[in-house]
N, C-alpha and C. Protein backbone atom coordinates (compact mmCIF):
# COMPACT_ATOMS: atom_id res chain seq x y z
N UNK A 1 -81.21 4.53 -87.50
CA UNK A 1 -81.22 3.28 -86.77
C UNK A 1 -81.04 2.15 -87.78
N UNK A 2 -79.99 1.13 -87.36
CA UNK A 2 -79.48 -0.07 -88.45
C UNK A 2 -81.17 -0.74 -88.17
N UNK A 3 -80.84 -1.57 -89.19
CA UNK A 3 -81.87 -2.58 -89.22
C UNK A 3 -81.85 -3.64 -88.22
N UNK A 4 -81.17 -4.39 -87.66
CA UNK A 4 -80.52 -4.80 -86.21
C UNK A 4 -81.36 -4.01 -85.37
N UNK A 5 -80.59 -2.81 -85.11
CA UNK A 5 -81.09 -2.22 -83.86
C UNK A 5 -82.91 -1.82 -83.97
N UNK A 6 -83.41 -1.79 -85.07
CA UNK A 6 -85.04 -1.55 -85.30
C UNK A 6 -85.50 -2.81 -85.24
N UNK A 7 -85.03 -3.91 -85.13
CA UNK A 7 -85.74 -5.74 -84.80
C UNK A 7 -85.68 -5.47 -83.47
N UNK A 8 -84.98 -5.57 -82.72
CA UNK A 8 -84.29 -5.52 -81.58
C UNK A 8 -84.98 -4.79 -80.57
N UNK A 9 -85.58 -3.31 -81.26
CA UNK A 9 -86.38 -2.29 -80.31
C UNK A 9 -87.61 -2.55 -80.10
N UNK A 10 -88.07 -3.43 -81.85
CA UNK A 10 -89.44 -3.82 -81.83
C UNK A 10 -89.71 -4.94 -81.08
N UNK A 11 -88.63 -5.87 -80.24
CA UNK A 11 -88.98 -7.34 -79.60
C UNK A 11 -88.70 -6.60 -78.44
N UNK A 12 -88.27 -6.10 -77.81
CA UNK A 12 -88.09 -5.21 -76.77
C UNK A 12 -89.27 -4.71 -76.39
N UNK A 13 -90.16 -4.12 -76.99
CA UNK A 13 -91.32 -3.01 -76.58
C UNK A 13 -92.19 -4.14 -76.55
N UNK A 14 -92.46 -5.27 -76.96
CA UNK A 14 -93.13 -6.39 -77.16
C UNK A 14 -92.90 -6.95 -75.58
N UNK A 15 -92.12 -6.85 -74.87
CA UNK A 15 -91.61 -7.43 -73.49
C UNK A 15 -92.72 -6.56 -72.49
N UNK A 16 -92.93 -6.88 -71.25
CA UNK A 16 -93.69 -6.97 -70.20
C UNK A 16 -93.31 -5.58 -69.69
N UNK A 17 -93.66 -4.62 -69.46
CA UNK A 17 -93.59 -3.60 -68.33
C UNK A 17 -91.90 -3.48 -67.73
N UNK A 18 -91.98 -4.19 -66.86
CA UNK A 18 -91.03 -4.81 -65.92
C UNK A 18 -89.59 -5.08 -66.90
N UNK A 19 -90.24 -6.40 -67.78
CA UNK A 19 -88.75 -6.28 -68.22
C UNK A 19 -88.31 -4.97 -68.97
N UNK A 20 -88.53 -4.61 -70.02
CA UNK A 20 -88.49 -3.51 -70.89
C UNK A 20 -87.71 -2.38 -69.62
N UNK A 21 -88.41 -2.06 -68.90
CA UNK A 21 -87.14 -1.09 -67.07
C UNK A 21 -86.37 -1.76 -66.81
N UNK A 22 -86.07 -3.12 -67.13
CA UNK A 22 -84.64 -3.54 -66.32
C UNK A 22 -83.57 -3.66 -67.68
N UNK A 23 -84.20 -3.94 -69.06
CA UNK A 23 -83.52 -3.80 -69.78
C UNK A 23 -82.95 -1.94 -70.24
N UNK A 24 -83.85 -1.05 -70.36
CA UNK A 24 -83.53 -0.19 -70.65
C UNK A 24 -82.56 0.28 -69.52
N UNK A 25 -83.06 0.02 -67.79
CA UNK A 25 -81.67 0.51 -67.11
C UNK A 25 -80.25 -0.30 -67.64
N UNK A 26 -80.57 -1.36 -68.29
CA UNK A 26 -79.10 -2.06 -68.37
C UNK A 26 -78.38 -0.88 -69.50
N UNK A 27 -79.51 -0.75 -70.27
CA UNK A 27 -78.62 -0.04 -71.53
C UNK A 27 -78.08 1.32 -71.10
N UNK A 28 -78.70 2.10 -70.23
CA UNK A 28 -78.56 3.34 -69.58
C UNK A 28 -77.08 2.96 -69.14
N UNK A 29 -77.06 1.96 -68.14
CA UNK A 29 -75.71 1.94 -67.24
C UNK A 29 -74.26 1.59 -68.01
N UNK A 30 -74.99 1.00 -69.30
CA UNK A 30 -73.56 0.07 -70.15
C UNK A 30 -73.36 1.46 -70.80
N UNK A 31 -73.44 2.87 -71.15
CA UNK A 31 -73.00 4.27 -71.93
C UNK A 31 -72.64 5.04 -70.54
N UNK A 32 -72.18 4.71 -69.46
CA UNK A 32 -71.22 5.42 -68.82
C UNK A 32 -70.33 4.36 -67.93
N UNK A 33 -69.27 4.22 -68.37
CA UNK A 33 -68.48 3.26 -67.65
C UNK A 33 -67.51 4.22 -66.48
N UNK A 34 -67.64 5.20 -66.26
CA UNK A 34 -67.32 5.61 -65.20
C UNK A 34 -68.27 5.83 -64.07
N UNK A 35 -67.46 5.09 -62.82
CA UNK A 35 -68.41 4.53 -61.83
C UNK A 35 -67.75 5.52 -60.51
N UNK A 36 -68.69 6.22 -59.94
CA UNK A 36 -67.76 7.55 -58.94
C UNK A 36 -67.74 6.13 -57.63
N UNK A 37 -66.71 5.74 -57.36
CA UNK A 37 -67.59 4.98 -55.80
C UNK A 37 -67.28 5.64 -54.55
N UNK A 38 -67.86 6.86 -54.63
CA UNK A 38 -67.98 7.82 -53.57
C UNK A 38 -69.87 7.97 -53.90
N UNK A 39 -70.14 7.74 -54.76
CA UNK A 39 -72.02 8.40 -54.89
C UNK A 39 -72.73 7.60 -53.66
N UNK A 40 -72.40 6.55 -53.91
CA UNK A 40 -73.52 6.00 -52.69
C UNK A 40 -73.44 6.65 -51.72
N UNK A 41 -72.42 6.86 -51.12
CA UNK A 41 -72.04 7.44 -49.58
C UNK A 41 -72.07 8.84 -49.84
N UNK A 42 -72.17 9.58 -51.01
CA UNK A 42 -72.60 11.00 -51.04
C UNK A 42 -74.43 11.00 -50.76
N UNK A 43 -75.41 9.61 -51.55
CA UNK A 43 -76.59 9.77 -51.33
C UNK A 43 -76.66 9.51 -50.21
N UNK A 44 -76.52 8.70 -49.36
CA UNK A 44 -76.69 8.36 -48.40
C UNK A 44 -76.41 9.36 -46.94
N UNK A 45 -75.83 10.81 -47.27
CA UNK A 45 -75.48 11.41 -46.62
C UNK A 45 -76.16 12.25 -46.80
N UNK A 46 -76.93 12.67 -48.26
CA UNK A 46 -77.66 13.86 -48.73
C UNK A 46 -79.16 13.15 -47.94
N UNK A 47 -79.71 12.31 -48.10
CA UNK A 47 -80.87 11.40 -47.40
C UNK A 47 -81.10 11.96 -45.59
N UNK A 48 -79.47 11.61 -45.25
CA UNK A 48 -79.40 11.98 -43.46
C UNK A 48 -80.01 13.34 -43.71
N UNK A 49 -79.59 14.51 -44.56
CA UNK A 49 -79.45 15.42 -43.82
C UNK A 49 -80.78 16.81 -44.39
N UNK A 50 -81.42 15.84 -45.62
CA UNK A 50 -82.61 15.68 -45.57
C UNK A 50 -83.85 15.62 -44.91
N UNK A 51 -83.64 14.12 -43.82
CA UNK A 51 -84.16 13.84 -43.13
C UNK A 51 -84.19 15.20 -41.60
N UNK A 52 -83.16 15.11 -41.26
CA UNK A 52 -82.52 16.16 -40.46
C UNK A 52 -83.35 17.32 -40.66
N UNK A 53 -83.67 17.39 -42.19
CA UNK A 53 -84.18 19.25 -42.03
C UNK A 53 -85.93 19.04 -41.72
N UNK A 54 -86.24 18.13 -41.75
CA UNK A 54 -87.33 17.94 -41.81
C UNK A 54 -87.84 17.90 -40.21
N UNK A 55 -86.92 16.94 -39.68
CA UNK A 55 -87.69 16.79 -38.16
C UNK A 55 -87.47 18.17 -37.46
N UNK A 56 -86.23 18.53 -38.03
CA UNK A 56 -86.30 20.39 -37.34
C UNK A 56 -86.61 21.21 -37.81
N UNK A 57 -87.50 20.85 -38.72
CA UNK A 57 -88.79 22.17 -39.09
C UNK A 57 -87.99 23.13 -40.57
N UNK A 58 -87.01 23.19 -40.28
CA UNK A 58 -86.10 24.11 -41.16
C UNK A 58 -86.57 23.92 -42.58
N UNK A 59 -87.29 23.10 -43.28
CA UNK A 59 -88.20 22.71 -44.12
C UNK A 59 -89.48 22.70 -43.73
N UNK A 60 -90.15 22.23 -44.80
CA UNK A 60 -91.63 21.85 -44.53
C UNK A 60 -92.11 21.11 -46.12
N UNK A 61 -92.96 20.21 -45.95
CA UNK A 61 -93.41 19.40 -47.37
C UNK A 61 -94.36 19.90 -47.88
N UNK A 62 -94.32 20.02 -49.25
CA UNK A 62 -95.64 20.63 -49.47
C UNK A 62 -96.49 19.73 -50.63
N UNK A 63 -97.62 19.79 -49.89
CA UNK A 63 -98.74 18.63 -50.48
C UNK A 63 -98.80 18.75 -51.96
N UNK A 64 -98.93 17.31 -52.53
CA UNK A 64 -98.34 16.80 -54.33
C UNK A 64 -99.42 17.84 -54.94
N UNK A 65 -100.29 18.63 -54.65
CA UNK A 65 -101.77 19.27 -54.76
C UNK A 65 -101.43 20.39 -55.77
N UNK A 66 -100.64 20.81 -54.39
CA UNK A 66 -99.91 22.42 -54.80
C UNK A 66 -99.06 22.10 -55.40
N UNK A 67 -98.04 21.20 -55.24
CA UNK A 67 -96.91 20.81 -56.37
C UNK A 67 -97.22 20.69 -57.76
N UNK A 68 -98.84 20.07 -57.98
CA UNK A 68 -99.37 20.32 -59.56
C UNK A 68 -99.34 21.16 -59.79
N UNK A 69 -100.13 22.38 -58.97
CA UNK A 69 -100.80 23.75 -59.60
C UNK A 69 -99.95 24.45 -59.84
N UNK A 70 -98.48 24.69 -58.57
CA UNK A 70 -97.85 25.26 -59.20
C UNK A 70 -97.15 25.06 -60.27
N UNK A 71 -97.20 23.66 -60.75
CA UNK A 71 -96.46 23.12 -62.47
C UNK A 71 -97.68 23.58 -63.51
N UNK A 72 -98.79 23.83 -62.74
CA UNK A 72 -99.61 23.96 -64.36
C UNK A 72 -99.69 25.37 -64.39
N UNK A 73 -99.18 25.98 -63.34
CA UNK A 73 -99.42 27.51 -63.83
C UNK A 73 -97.65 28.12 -64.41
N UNK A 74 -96.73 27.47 -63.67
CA UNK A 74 -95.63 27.69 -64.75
C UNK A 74 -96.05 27.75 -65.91
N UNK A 75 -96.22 26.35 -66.11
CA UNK A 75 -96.34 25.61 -67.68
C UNK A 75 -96.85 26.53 -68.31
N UNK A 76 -98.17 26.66 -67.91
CA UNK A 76 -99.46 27.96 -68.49
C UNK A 76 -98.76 29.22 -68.75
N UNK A 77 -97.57 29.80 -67.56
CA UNK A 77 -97.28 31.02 -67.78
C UNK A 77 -96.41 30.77 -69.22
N UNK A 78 -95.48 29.55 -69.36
CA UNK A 78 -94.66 30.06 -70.15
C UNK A 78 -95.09 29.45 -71.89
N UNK A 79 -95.93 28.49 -71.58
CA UNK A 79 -96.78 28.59 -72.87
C UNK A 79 -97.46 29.82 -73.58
N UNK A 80 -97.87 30.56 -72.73
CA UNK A 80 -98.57 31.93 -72.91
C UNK A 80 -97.61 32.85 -74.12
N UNK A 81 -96.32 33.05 -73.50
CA UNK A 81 -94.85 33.52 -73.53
C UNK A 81 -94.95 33.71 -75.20
C-alpha cells in the first residue's frame, strides 16, 4: 500500500459508521464498470417467485435459531477435520 493510499485509509476509518458504507460501496462499484441492465429485472423477478414459493407452502422458513446451530455444528464439524 503507497503512502497516499495508507493516509487516505487512516482518515477513512476515522469517518462515522455510515459514511465509511457509503464510501466503501462507492469504491466496490468504481472496480467493475460493467453494468448488466438486465439485474434489476432479473432481482426483481427472483423476489416474485420467492415470494410465490412461500405462500404455496413449497418452501418453509426456518427460524435464525436453527440457522445458527446448524452453522456452529458445520463449523465444529469441519474444524474438527
Amino acid at each position: 500500500m503507497t503512502q497516499e493510499a495508507a493516509e487516505l485509509l487512516k482518515k477513512a476509518l476515522a469517518l462515522p459508521a455510515e459514511e465509511r458504507a457509503n464510501l466503501a460501496s462507492t469504491l466496490i462499484d468504481s472496480l467493475d464498470a460493467t453494468i448488466d441492465e438486465h439485474a434489476e429485472a432479473a432481482w426483481q423477478e427472483e423476489v416474485r417467485r420467492r415470494i410465490d414459493d412461500l405462500r404455496s407452502g413449497r418452501v418453509r422458513t426456518v427460524p435464525w435459531e436453527e440457522v445458527q446451530e446448524k452453522a456452529r455444528t458445520l463449523l465444529d464439524d469441519q474444524n474438527r477435520r
